[in-house]
Protein backbone atom coordinates (compact mmCIF):
# COMPACT_ATOMS: atom_id res chain seq x y z
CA UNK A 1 12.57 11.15 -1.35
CA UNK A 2 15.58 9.54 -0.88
CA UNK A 3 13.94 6.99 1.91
CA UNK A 4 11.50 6.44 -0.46
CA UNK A 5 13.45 5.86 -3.43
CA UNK A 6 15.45 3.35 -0.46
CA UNK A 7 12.19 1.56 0.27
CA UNK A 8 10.64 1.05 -2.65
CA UNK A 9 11.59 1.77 -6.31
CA UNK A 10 8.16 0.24 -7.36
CA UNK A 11 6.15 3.39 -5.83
CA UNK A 12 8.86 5.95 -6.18
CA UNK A 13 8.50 5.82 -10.01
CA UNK A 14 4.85 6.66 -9.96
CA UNK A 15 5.09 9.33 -7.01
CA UNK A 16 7.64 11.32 -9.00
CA UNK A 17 4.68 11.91 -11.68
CA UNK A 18 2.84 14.12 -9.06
CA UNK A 19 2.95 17.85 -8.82
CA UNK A 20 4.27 20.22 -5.64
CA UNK A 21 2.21 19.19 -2.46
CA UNK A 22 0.29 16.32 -3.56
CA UNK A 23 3.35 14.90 -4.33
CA UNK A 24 4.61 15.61 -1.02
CA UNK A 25 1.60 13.98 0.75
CA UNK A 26 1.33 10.79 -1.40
CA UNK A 27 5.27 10.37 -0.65
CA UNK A 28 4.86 11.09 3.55
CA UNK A 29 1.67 8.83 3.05
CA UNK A 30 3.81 5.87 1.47
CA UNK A 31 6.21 6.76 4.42
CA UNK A 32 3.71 6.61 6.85
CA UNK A 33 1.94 2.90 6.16
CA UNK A 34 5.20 1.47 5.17
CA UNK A 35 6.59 2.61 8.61
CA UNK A 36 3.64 0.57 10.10
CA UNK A 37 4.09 -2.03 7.71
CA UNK A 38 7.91 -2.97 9.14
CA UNK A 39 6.28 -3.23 12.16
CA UNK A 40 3.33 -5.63 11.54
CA UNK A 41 6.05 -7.64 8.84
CA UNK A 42 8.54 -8.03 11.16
CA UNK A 43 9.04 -12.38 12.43
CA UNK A 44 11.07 -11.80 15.48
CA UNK A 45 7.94 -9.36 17.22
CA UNK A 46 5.22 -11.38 19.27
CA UNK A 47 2.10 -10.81 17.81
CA UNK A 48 0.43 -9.35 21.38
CA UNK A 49 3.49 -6.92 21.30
CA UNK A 50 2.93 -5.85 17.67
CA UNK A 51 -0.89 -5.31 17.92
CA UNK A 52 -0.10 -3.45 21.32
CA UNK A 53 2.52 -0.99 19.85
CA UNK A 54 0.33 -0.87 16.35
CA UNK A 55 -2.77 0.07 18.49
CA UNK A 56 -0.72 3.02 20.71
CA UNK A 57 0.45 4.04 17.21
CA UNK A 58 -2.92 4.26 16.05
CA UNK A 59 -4.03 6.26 18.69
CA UNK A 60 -1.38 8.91 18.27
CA UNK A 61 -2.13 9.20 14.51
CA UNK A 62 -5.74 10.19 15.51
CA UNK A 63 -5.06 12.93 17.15
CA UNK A 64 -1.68 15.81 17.20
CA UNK A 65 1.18 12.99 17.03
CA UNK A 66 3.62 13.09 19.32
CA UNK A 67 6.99 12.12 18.62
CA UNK A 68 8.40 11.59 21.86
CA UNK A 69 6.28 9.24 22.88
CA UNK A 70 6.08 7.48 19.60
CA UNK A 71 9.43 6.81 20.62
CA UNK A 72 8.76 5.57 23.99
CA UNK A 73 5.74 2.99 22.02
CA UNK A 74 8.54 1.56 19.72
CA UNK A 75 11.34 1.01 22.36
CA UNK A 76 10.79 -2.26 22.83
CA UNK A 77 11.85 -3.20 19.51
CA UNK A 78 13.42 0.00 18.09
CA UNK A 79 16.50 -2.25 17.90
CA UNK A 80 14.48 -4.08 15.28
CA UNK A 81 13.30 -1.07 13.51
CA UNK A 82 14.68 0.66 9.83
CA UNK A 83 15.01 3.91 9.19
CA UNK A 84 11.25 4.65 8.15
CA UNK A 85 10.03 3.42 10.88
CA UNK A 86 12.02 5.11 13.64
CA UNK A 87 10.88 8.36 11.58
CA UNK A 88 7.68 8.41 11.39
CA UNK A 89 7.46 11.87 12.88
CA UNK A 90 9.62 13.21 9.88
CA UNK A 91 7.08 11.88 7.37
CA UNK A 92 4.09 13.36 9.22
CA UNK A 93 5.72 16.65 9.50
CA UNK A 94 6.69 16.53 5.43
CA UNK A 95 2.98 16.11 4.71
CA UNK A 96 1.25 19.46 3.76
CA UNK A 97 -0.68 20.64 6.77
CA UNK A 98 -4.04 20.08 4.59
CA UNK A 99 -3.23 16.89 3.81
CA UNK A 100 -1.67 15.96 7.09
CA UNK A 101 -4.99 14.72 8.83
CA UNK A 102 -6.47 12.76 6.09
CA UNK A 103 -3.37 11.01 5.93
CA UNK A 104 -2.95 10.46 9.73
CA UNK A 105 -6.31 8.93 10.28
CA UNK A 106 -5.84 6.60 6.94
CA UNK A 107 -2.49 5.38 8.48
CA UNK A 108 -4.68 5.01 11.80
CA UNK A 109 -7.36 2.81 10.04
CA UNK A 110 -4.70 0.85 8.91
CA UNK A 111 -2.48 0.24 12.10
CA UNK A 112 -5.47 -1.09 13.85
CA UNK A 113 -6.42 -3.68 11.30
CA UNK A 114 -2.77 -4.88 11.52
CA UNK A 115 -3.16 -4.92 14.73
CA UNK A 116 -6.76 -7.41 14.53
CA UNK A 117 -4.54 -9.60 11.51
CA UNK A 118 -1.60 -9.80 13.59
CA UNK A 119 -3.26 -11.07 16.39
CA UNK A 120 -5.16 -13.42 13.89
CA UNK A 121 -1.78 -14.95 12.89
CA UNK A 122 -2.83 -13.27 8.97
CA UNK A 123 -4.55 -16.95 8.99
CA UNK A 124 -7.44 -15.73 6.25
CA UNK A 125 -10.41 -18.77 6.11
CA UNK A 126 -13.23 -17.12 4.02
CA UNK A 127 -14.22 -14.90 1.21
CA UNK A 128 -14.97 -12.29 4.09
CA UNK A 129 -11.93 -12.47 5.61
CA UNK A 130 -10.10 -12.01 2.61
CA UNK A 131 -11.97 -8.58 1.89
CA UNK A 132 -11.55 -7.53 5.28
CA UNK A 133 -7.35 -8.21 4.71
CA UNK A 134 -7.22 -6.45 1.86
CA UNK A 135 -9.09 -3.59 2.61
CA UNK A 136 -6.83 -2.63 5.28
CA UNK A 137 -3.76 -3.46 3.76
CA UNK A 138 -4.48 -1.81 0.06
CA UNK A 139 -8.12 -1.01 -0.24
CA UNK A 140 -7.89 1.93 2.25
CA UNK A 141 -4.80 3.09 0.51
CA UNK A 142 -7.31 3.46 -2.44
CA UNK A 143 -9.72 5.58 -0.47
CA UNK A 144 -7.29 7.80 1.23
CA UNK A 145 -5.55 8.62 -2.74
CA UNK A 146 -8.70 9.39 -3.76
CA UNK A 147 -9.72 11.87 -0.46
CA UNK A 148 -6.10 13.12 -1.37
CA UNK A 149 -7.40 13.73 -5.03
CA UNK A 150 -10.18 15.30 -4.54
CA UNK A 151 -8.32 17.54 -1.69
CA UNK A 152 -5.59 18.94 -4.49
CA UNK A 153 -7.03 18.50 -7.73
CA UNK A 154 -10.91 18.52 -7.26
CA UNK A 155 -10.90 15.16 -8.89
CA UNK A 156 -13.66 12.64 -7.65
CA UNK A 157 -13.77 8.86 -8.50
CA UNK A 158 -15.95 6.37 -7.17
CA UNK A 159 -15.09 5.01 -3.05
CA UNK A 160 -16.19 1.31 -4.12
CA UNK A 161 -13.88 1.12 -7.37
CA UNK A 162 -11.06 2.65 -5.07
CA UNK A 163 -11.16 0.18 -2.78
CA UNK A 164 -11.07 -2.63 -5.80
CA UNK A 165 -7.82 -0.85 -6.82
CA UNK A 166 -5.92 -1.35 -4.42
CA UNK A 167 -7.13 -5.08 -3.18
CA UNK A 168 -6.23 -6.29 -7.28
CA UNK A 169 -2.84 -5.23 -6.51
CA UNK A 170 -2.94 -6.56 -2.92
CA UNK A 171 -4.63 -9.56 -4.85
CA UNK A 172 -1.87 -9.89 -7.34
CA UNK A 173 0.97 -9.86 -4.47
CA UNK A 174 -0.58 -12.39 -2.79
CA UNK A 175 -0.83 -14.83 -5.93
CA UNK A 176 3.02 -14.10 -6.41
CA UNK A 177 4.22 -14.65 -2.98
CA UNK A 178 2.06 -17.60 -1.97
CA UNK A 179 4.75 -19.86 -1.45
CA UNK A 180 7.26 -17.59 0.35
CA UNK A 181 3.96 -16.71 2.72
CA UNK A 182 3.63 -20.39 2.82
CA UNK A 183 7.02 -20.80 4.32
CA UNK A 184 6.41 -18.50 6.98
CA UNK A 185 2.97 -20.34 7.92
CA UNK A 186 1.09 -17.47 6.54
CA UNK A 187 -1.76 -18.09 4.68
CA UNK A 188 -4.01 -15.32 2.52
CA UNK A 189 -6.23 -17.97 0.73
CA UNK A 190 -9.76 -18.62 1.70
CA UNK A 191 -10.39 -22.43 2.88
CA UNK A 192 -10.46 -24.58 -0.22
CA UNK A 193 -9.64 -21.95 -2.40
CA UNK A 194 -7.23 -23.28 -5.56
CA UNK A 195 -5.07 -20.98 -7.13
CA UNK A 196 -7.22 -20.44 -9.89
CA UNK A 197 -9.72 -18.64 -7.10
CA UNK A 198 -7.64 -16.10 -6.50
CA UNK A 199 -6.79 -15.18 -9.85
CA UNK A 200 -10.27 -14.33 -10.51
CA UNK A 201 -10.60 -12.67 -7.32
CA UNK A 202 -7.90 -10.53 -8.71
CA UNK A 203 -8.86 -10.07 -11.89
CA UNK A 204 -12.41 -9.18 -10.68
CA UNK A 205 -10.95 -6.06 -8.85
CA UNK A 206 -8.11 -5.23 -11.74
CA UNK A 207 -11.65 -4.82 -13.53
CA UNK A 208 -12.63 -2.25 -11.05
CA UNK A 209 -9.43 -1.01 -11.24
CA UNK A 210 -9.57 -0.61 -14.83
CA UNK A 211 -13.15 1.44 -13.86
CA UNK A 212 -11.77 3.84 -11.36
CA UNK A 213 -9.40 5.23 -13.95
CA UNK A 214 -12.14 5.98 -16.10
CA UNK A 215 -12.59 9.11 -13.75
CA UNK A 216 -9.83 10.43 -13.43
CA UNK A 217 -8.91 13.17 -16.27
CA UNK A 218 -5.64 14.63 -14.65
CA UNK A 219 -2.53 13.24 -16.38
CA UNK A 220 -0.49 13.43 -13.65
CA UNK A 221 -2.74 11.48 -10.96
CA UNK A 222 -3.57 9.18 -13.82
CA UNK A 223 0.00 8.03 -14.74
CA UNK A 224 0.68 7.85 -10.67
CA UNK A 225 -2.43 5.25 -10.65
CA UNK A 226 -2.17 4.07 -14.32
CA UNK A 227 1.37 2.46 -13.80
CA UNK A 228 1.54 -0.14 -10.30
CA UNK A 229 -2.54 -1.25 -12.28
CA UNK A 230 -0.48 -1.66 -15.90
CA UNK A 231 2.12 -3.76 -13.33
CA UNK A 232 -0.29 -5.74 -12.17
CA UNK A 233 -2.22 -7.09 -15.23
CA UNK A 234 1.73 -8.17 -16.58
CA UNK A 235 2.30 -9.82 -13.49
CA UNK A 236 -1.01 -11.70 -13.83
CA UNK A 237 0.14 -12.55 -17.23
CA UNK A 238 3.24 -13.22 -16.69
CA UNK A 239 2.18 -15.74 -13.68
CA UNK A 240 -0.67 -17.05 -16.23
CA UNK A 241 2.01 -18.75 -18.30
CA UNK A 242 4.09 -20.24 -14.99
CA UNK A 243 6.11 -17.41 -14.76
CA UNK A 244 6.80 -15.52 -11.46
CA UNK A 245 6.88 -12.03 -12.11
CA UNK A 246 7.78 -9.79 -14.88
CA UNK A 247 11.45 -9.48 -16.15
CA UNK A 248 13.69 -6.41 -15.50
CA UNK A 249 12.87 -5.54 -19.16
CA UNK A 250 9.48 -6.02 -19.17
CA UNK A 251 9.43 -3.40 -16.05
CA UNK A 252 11.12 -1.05 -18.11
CA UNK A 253 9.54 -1.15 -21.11
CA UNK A 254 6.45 -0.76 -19.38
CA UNK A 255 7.42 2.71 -17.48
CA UNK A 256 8.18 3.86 -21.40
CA UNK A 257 4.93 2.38 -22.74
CA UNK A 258 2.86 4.23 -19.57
CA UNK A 259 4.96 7.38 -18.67
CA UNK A 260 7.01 7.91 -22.03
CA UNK A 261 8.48 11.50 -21.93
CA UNK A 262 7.25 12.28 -18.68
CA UNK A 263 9.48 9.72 -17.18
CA UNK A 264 12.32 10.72 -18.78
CA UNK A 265 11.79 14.57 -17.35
CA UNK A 266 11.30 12.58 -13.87
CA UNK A 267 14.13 9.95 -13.76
């Protein structure tokens, strides 16, 4: 938890509203794709040696990982590496054993479409493409929650609607960082798309978003999912009227507004 809290305060918040060992494996999960994440993010990695180590990590997930030679895969830039990713192994070994292969094979899915993007140069041209990004960058995230759901709680929400999840966020990040991407001669926009494209392309999977909670009756998976989706709309908002992001306050006021006592038992 502490690695977490480390990587991202964003996700920690919400993960701390989940119970015993679905908290556990939603926390190893966030471990897991973030690990692969530093990897495929990284500027100073060729993009043949990225989708080579991403596809060797892939095919450890899929089966009984080994650790060892995970290590051997990442020593050509373990140099490069932070903490998450050089301990991978940890986070597979914190996941409940239930859990543990659901979450393995999501992280594999994953890995291998970084792998296809990074040798792509993340250069998106059409609608298509765009989908494809975002479904293995967030949408899958979506999917593997709700297997992870269902698994603990017996809760069961629509695959479709879970994959619109996460791509709004994913959506939403990429509306916000579009010039920083820019800069780095990254590009997430279909050909001839304006800015005003991908807003509705957001806001046409918040809307899904906004459906897929509609299922899900357990308070403490639905504050997990109800808070990053409540980010998102304000930071479409927020953007809306030529603002960047949300203020510090706004962020706070909105963990009160979504989480109210329970966050105070969890901070």
């Amino acid at each position: 938890m502490r690695v977490l809290k480390e990587t991202s305060r964003t996700f920690y918040i919400p993960i701390t509203f989940l119970q015993r060992d679905l908290k556990k494996a939603v926390a190893s999960a966030y471990l897991c794709m973030r690990a692969i994440d530093e990897i495929e993010d990284h500027e100073e990695i060729p993009k043949e040696l990225k989708a080579d180590i991403l596809m060797k990590t892939a095919a450890l997930l899929e089966g009984s990982f080994d650790d060892v030679a995970y290590q051997q895969v990442l020593q050509p830039i373990l140099p490069l590496m932070p903490e998450v990713t050089r301990r991978l192994g940890d986070w597979i070994d914190y996941c409940p054993a239930g859990a543990r292969m659901r979450m393995q094979l999501a992280t594999a899915e994953m890995a291998e479409g970084m792998a296809k993007w990074a040798l792509k140069e993340w250069k998106v041209e059409t609608h298509e493409d765009l989908d494809d990004y975002t479904y293995y960058v967030a949408g899958l995230v979506g999917v593997m929650l709700s297997d992870l759901w269902e698994w603990d709680s017996g809760v069961r929400t629509d695959r479709d609607l879970a994959i619109g999840y996460g791509r709004g966020l994913q959506a939403v990040n990429i509306l916000r960082n579009q010039e920083e991407d820019s800069e780095r001669g990254v590009g997430y926009f279909p050909k001839e798309w304006t800015r005003a494209d991908m807003f509705s392309y957001a806001e046409g999977n918040l809307a899904k978003a906004d459906a897929y909670m509609e299922d899900i009756s357990k308070r403490s998976i639905r504050l997990f999912c109800q808070l990053p989706l409540t980010f998102a709309h304000k930071t479409l908002d927020a953007m809306k009227s030529g603002r960047e992001k949300m203020t510090r306050a706004e962020v706070e006021r909105t963990v009160q507004e979504v989480a109210g006592d329970d966050w105070e038992e969890n901070a």
